[in-house]
N, C-alpha and C. Protein backbone atom coordinates (compact mmCIF):
# COMPACT_ATOMS: atom_id res chain seq x y z
N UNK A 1 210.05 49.36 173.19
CA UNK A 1 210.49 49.06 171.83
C UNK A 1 209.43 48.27 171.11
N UNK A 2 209.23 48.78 169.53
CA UNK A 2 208.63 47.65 169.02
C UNK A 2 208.92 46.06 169.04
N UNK A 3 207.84 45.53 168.62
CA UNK A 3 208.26 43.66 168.72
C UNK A 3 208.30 43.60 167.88
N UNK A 4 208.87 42.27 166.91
CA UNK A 4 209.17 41.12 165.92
C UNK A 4 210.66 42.17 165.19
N UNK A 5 211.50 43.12 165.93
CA UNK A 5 212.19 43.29 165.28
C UNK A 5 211.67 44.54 164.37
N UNK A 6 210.46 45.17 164.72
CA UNK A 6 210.35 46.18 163.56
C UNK A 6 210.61 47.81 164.34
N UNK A 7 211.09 48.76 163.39
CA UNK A 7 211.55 49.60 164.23
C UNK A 7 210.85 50.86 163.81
N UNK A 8 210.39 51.47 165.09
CA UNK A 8 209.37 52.55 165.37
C UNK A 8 209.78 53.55 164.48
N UNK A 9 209.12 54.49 163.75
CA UNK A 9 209.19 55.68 162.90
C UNK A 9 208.12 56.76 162.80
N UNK A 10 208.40 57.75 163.00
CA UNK A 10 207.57 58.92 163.64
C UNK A 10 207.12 59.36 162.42
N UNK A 11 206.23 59.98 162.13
CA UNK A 11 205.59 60.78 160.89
C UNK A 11 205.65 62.50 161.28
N UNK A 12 206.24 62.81 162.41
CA UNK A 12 207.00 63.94 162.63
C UNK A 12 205.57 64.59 163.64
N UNK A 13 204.46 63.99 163.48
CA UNK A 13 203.00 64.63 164.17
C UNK A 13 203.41 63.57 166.01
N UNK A 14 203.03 64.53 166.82
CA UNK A 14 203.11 64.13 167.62
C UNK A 14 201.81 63.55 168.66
N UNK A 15 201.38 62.49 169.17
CA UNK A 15 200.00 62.22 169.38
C UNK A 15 200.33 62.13 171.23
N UNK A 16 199.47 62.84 172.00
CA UNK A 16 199.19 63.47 173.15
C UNK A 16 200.81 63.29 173.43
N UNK A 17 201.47 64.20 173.02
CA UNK A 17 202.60 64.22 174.54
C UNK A 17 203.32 62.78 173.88
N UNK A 18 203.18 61.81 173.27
CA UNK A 18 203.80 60.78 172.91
C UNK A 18 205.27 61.05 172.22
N UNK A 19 206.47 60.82 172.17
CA UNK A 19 207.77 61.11 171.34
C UNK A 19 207.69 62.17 172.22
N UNK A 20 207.73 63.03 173.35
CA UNK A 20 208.44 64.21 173.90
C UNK A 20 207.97 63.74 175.30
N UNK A 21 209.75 64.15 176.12
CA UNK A 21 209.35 64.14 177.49
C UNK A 21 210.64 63.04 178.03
N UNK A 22 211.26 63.17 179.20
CA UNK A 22 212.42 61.89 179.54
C UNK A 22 212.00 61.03 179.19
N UNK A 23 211.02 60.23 179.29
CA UNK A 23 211.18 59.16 179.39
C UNK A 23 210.54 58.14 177.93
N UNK A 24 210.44 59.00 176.95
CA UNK A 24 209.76 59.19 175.37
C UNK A 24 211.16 57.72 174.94
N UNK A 25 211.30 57.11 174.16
CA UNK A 25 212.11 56.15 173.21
C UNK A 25 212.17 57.51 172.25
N UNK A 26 213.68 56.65 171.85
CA UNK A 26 214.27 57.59 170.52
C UNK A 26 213.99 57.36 169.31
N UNK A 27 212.94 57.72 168.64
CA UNK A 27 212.69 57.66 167.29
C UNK A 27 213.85 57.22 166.11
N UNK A 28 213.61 56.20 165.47
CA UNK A 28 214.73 55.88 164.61
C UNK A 28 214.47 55.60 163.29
N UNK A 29 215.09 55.79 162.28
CA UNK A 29 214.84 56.23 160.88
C UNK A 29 214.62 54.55 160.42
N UNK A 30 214.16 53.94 159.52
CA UNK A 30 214.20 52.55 159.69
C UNK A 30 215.50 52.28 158.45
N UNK A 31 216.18 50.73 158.31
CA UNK A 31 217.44 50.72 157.26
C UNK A 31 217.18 51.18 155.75
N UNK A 32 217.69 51.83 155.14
CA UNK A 32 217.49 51.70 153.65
C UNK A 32 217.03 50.85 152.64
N UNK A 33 216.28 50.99 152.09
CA UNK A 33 216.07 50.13 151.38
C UNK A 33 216.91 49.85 150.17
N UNK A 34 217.36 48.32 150.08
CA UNK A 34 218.08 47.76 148.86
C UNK A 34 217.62 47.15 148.32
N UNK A 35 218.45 47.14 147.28
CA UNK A 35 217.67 45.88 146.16
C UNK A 35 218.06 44.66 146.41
N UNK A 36 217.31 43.56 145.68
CA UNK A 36 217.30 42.05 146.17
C UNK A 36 218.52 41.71 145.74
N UNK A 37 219.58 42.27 144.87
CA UNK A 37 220.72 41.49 144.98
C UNK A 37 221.44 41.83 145.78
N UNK A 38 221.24 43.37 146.36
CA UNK A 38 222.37 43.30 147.32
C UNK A 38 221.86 42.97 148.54
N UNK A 39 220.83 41.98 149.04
CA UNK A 39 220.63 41.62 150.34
C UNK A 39 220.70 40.08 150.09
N UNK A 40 221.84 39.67 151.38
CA UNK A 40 221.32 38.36 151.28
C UNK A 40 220.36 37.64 151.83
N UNK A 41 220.19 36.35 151.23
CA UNK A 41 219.04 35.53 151.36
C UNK A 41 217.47 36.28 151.29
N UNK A 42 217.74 36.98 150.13
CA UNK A 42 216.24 38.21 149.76
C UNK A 42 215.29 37.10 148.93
N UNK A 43 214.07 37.13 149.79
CA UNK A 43 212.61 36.72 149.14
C UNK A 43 212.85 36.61 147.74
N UNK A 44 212.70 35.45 147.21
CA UNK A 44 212.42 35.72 145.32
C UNK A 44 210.73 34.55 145.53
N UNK A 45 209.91 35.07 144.45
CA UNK A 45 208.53 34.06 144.80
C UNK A 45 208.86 33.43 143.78
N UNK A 46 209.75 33.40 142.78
CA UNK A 46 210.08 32.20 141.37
C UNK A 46 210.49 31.04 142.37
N UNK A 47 211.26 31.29 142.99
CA UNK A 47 212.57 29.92 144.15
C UNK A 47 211.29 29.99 144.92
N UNK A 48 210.80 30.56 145.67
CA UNK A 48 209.85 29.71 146.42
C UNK A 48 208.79 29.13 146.04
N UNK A 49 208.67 29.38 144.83
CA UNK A 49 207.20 28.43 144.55
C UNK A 49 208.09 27.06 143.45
N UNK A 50 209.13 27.19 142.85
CA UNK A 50 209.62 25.97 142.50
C UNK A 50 209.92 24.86 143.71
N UNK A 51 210.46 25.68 144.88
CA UNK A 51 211.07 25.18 145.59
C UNK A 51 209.70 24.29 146.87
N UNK A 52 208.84 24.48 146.22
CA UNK A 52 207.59 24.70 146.65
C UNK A 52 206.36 23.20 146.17
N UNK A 53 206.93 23.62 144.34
CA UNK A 53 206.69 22.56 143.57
C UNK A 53 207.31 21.24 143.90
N UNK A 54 208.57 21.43 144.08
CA UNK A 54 209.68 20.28 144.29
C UNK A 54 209.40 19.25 145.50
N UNK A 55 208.69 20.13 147.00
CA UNK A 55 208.33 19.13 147.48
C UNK A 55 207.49 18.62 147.42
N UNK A 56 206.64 19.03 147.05
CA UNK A 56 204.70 18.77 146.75
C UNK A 56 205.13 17.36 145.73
N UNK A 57 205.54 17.84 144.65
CA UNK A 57 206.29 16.08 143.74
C UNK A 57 206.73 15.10 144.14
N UNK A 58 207.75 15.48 144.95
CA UNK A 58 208.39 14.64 146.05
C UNK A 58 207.46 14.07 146.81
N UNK A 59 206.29 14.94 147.58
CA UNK A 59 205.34 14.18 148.39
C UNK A 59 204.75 13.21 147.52
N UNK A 60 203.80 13.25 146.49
CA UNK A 60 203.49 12.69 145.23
C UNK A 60 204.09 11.25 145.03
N UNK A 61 205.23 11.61 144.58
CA UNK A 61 205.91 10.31 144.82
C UNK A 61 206.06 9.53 145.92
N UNK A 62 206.08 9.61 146.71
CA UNK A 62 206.45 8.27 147.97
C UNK A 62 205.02 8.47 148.62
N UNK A 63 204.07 8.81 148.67
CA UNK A 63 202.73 8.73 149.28
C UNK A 63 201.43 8.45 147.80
N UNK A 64 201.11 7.38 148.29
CA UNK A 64 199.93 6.81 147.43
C UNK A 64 198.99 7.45 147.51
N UNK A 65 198.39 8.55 148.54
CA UNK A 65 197.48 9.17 149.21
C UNK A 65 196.06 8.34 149.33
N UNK A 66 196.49 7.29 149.83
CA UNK A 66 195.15 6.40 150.09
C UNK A 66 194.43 5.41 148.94
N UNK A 67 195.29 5.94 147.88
CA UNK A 67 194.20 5.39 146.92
C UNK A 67 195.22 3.60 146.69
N UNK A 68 194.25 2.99 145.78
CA UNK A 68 194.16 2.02 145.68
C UNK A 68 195.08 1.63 144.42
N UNK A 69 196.04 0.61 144.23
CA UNK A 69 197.36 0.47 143.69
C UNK A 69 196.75 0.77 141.74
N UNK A 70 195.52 -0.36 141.65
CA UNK A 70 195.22 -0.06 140.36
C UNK A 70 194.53 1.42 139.75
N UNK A 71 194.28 2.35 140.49
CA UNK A 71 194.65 3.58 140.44
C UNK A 71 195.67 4.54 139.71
N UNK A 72 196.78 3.77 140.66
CA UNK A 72 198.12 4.10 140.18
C UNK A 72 198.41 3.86 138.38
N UNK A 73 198.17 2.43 138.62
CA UNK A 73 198.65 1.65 137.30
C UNK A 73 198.21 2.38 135.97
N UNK A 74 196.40 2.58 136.37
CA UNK A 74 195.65 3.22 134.79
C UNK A 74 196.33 4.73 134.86
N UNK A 75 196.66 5.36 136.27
CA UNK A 75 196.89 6.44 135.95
C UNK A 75 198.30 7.10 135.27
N UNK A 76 199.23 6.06 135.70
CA UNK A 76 200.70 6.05 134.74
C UNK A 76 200.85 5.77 133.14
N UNK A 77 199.22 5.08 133.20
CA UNK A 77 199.30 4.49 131.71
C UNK A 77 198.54 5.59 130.87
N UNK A 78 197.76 6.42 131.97
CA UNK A 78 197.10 7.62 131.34
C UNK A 78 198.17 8.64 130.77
N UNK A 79 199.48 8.55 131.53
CA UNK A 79 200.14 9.57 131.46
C UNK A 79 201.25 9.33 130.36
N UNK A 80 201.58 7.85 130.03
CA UNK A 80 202.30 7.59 128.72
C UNK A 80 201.05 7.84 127.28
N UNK A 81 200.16 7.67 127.40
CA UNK A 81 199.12 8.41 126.44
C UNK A 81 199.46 9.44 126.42
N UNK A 82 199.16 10.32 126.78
CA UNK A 82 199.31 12.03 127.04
C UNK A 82 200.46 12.06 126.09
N UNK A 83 202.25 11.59 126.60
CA UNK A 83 203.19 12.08 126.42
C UNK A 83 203.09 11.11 124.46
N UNK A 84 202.61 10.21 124.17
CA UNK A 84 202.26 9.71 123.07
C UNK A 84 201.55 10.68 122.17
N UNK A 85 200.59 11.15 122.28
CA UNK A 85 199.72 11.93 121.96
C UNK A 85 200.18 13.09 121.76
N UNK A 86 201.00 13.85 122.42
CA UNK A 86 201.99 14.55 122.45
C UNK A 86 203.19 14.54 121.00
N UNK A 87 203.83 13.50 121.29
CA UNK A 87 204.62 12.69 120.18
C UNK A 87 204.02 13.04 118.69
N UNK A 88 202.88 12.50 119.00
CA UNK A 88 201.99 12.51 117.58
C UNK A 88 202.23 14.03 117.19
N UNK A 89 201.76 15.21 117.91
CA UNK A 89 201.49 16.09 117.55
C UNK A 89 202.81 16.87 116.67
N UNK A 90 203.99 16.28 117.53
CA UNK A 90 205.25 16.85 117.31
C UNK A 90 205.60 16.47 115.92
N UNK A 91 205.13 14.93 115.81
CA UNK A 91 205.84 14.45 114.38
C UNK A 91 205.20 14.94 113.66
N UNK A 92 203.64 15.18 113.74
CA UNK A 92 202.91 15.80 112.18
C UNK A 92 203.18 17.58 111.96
N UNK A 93 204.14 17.96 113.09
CA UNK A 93 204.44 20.00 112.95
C UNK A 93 205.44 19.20 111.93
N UNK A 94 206.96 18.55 112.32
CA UNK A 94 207.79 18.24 111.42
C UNK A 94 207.43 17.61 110.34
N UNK A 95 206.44 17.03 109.80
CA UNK A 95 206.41 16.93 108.50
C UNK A 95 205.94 17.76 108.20
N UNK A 96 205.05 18.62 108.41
CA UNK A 96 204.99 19.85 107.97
C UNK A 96 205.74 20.88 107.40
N UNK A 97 206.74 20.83 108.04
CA UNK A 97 207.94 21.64 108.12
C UNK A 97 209.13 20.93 107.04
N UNK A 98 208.74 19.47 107.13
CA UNK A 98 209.92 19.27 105.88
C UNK A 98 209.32 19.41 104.59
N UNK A 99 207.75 18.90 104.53
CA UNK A 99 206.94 19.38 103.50
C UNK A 99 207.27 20.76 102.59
N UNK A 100 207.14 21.82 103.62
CA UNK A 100 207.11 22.76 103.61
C UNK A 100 208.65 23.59 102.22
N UNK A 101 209.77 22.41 103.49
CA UNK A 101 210.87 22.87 102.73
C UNK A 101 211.62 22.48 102.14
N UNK A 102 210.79 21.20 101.66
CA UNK A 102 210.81 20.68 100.54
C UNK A 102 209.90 21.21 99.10
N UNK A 103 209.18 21.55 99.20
CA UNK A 103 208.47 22.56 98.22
C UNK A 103 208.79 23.76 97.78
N UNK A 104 209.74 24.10 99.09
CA UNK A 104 210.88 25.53 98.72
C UNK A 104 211.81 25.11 97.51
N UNK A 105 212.66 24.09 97.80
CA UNK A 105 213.44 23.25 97.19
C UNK A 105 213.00 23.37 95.58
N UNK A 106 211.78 22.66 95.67
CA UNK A 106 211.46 22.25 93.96
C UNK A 106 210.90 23.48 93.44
N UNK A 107 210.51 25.05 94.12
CA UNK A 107 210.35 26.04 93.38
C UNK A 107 210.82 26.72 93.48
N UNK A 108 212.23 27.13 93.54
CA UNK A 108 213.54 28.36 94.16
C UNK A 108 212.94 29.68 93.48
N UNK A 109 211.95 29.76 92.13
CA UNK A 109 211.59 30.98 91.57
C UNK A 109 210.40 31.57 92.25
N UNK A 110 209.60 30.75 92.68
CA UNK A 110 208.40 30.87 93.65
C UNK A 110 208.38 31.95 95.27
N UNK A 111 209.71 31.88 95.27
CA UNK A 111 209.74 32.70 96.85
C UNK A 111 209.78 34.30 96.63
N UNK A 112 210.35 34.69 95.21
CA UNK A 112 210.52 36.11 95.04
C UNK A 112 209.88 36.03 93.52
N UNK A 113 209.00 37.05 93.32
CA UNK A 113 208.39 37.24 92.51
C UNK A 113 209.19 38.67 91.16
N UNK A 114 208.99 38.27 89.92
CA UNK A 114 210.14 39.06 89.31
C UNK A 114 209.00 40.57 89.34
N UNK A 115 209.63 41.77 88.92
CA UNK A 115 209.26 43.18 88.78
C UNK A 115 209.54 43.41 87.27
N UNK A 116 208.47 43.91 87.22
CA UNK A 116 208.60 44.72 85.82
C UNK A 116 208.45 45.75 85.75
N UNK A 117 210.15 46.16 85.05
CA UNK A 117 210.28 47.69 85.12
C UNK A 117 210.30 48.47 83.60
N UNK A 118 208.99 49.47 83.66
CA UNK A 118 208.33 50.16 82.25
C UNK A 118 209.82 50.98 81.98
């Protein structure tokens, strides 16, 4: 018998005398193939690589990886910058956007232009 569970399948060609004869194994068709919802616990690579992410973070967190505490400190403070900086970007789209529709506001004739018909 094959190992790890995988099951032998003939391509119908027979190689020296192999598949014929008493003492030959019985060729067997292998299971059908289904789709991932109807098998359970079926491979998805989205869940395993979140699930993947999740510990790698987790490691992250409770391991310093050697480095040295003030490390840590500039690098948390690097990371409230970022999310600041961030901030910034968000508030100047929304004034944009109220700008925007606020100028709608004060020209209601401005959005559709009239036709003149000869």
């Amino acid at each position: 018998m094959a190992e790890n569970g995988s099951v032998p399948v003939s391509d119908g060609s027979e190689q020296n005398g192999a598949g014929s004869g008493p003492d030959a194994e019985p060729q067997t068709e292998p299971p059908p193939r289904q789709p991932r919802s109807e098998r359970e616990e079926a491979f998805t690579f989205s869940s395993w690589l979140l699930e993947g992410m999740a510990g790698l973070c987790e490691e992250l967190r409770h391991n310093d990886l050697g480095l040295p505490p003030d490390f840590w400190t500039h690098a948390y403070a690097a990371r409230r910058e970022g999310l600041l900086a961030c901030r910034a970007l968000i508030d100047a789209a929304l004034a944009r956007c109220e700008a925007d529709a606020a100028r709608q506001k004060e020209e209601p004739g401005s959005q559709r232009g009239r036709v003149e018909i000869d």
